[in-house]
N, C-alpha and C. Protein backbone atom coordinates (compact mmCIF):
# COMPACT_ATOMS: atom_id res chain seq x y z
N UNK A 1 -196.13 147.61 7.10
CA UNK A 1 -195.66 146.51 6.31
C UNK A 1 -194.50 145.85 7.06
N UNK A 2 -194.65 144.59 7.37
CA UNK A 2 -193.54 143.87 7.95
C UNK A 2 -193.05 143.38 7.20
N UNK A 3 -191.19 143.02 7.37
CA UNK A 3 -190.12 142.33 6.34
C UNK A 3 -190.51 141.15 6.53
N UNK A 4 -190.13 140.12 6.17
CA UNK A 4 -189.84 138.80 6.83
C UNK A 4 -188.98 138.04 6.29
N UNK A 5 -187.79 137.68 7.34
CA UNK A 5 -186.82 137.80 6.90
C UNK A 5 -186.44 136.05 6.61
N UNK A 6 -185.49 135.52 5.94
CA UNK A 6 -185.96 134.41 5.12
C UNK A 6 -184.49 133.59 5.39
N UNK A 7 -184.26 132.44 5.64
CA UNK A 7 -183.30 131.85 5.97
C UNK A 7 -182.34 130.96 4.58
N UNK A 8 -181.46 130.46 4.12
CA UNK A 8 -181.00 130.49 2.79
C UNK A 8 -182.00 128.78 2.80
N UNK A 9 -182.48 128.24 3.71
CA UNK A 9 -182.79 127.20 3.50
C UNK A 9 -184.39 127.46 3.29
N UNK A 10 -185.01 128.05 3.58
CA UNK A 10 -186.58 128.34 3.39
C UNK A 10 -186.48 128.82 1.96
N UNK A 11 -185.67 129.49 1.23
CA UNK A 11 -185.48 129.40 -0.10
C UNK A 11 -185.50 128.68 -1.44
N UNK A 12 -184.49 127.74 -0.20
CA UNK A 12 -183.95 126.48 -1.01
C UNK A 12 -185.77 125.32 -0.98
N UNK A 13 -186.81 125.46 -0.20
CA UNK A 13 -188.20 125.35 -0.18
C UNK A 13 -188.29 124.98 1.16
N UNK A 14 -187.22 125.33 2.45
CA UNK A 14 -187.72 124.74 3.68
C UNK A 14 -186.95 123.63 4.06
N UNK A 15 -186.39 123.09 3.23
CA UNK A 15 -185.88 121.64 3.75
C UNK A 15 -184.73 122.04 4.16
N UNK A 16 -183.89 121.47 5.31
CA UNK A 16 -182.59 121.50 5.49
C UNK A 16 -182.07 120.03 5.29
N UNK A 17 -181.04 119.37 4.75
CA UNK A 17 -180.81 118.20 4.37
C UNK A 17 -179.23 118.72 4.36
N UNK A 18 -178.70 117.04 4.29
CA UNK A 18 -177.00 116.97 4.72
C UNK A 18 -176.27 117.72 3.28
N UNK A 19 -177.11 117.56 1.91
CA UNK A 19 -176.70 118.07 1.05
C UNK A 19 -176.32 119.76 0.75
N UNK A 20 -177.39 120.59 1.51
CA UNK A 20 -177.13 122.15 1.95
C UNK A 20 -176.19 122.54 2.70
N UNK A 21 -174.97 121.46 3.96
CA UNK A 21 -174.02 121.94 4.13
C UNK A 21 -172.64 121.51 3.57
N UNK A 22 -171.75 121.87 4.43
CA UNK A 22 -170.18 121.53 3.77
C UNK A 22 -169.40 120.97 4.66
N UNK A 23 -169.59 119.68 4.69
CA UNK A 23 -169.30 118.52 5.59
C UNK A 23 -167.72 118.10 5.49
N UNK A 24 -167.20 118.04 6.85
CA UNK A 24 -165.56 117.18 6.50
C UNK A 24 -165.30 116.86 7.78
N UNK A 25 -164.63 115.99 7.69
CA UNK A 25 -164.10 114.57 8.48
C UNK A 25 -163.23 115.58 9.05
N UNK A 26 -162.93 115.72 10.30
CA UNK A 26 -161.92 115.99 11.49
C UNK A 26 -161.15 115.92 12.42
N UNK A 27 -160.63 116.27 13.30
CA UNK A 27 -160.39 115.45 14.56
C UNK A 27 -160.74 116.76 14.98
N UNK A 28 -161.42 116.42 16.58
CA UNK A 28 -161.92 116.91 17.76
C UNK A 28 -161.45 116.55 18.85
N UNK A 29 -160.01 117.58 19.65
CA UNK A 29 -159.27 116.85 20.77
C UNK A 29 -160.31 117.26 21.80
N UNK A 30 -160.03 116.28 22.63
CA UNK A 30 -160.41 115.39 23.99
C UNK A 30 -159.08 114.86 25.09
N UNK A 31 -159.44 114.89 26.21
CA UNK A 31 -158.29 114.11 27.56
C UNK A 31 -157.92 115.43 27.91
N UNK A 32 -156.74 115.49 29.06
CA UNK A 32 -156.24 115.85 29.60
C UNK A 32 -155.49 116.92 29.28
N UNK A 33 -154.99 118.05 29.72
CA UNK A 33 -153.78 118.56 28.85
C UNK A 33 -152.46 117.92 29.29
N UNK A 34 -151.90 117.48 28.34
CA UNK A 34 -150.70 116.87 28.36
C UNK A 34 -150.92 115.27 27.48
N UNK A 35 -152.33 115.22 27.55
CA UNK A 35 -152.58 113.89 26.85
C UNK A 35 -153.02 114.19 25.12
N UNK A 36 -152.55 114.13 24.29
CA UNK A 36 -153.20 114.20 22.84
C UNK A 36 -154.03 113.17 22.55
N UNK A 37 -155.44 113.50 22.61
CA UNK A 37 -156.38 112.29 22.48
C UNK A 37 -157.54 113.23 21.62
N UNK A 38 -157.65 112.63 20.16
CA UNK A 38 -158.61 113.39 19.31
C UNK A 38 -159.87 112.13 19.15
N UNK A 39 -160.93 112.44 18.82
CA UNK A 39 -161.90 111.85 18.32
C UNK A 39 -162.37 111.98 16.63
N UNK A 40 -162.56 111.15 15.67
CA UNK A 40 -162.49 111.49 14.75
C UNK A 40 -164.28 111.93 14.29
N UNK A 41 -164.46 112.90 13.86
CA UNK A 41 -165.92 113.55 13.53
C UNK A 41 -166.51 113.83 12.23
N UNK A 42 -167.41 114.09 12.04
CA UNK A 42 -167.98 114.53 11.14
C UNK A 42 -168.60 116.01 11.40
N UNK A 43 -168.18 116.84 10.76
CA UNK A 43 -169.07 118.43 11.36
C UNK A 43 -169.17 118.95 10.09
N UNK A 44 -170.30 120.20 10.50
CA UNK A 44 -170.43 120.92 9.02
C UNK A 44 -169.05 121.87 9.55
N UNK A 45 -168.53 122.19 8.18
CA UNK A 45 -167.09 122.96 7.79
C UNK A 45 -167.14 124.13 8.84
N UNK A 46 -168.02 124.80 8.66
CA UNK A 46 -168.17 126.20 9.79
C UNK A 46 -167.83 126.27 10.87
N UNK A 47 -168.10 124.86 12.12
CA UNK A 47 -168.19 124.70 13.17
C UNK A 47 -167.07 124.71 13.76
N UNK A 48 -166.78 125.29 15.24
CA UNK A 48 -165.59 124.85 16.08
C UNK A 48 -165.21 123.86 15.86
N UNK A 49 -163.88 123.83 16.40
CA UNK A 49 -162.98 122.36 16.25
C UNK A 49 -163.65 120.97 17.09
N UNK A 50 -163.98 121.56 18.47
CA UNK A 50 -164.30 121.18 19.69
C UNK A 50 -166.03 120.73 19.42
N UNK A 51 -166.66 121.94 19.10
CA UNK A 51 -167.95 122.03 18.85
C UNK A 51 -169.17 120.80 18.46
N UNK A 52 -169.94 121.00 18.18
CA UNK A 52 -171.25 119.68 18.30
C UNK A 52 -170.64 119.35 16.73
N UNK A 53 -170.77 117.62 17.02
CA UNK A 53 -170.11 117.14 15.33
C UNK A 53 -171.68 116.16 15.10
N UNK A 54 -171.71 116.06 13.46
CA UNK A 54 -173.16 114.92 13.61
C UNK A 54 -172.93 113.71 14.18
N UNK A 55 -171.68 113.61 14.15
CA UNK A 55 -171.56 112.07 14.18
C UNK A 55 -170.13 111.26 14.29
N UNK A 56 -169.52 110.26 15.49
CA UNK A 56 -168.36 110.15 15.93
C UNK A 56 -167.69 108.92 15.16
N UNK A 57 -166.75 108.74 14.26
CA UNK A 57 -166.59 108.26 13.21
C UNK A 57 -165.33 107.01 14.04
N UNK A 58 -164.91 107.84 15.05
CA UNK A 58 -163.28 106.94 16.00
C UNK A 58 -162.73 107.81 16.64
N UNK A 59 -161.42 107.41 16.91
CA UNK A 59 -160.43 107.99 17.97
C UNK A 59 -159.17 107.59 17.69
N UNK A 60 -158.04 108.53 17.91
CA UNK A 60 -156.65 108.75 17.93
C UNK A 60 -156.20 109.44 19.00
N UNK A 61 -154.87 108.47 19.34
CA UNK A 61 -154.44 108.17 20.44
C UNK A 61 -153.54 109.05 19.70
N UNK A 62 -152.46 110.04 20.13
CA UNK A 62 -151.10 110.49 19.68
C UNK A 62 -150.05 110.13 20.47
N UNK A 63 -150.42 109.68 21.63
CA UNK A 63 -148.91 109.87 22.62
C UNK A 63 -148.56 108.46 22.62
N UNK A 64 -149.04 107.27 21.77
CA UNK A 64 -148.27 106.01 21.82
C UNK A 64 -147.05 105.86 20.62
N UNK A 65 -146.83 104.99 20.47
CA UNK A 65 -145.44 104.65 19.62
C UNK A 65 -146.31 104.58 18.58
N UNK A 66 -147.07 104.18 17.71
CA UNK A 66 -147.56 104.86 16.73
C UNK A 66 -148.63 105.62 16.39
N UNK A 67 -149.21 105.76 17.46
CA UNK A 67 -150.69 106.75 17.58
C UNK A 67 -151.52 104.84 17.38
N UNK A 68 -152.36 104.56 18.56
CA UNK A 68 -153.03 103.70 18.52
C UNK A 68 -154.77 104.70 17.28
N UNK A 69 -155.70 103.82 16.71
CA UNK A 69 -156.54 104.55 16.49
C UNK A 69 -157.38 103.11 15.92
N UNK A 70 -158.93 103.65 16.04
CA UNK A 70 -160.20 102.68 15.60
C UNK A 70 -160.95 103.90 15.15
N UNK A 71 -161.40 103.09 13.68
CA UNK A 71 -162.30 104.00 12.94
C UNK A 71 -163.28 102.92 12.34
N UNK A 72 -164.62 103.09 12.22
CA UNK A 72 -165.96 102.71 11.50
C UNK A 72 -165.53 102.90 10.10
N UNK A 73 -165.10 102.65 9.91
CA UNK A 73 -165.32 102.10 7.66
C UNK A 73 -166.13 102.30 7.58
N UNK A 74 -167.05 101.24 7.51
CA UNK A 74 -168.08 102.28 6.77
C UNK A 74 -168.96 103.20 6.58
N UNK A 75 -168.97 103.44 8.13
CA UNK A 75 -169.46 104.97 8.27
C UNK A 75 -168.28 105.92 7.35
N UNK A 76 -167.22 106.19 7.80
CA UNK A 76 -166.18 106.60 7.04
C UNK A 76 -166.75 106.51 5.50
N UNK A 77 -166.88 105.38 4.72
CA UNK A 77 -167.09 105.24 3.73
C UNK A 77 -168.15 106.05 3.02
N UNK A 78 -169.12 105.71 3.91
CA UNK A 78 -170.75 106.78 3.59
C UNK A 78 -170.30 108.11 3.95
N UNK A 79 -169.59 108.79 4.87
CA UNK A 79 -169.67 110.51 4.66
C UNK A 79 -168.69 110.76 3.12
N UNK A 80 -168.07 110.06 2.90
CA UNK A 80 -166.67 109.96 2.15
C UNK A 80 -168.44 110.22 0.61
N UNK A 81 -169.09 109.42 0.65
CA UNK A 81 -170.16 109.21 -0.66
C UNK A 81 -170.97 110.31 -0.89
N UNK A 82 -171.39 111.10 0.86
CA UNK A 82 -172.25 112.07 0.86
C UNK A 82 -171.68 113.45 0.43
N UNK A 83 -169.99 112.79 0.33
CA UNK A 83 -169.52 113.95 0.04
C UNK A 83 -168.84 114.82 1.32
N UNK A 84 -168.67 114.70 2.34
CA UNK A 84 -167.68 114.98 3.53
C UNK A 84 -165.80 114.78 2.84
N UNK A 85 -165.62 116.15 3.42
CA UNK A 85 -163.93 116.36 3.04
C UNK A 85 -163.32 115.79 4.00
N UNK A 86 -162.52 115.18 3.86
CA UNK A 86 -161.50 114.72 5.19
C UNK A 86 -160.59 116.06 5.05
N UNK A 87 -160.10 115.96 6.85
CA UNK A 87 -159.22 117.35 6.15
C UNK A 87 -157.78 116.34 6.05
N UNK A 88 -156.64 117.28 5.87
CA UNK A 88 -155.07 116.69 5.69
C UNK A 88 -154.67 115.67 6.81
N UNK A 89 -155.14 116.37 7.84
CA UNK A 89 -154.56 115.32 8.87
C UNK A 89 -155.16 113.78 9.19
N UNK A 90 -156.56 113.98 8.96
CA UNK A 90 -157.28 112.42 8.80
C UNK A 90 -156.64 111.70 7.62
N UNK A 91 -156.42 112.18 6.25
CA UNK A 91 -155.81 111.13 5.48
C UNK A 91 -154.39 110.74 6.06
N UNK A 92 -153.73 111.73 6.26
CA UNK A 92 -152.47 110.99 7.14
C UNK A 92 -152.81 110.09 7.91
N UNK A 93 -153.54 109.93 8.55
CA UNK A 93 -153.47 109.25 9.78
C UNK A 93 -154.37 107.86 9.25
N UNK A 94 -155.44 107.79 8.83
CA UNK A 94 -156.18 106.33 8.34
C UNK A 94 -155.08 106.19 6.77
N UNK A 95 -154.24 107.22 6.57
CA UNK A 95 -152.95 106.57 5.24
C UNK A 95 -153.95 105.82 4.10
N UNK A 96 -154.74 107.32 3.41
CA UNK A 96 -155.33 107.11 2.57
C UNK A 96 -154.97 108.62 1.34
């Protein structure tokens, strides 16, 4: 008799969809060392800091006089709907 062993999503009937994980807005540093240069992401919660994100939302600059930064709204807007957490430091920084 073989087990077979069952994944929480073959449960759930097979589908994996954005709704089965636990999504939040991040920053993911990038540049040089000595340069603070983050990219702003979307990853499921689990993942490295660094690690594969779904999807690249902008970028923050830290080492200018006020942190230069460009972010997609409404991408922003849509993870913000699907339900993606920003963590503490993204609302600081887009000052929401």
């Amino acid at each position: 008799m073989e087990a077979k062993i069952r994944s929480a999503n073959e449960d759930a009937g097979g589908k994996s969809s954005i709704d089965d994980m636990s999504l939040v807005i991040r920053l993911s540093r990038t540049g040089k060392r000595g340069e603070r240069k983050f990219r702003i992401v979307v990853k499921e919660k689990r993942s490295r800091r660094d690690g594969k994100s779904l999807e690249t939302l902008g970028w923050y600059e830290l080492g200018t006089q006020k942190g230069l930064k460009e972010v997609k709204k409404d991408r922003y807007k849509y993870w913000l709907s699907v339900g993606a957490i920003p963590s503490e430091r993204v609302l600081k920084i887009l000052g929401k």
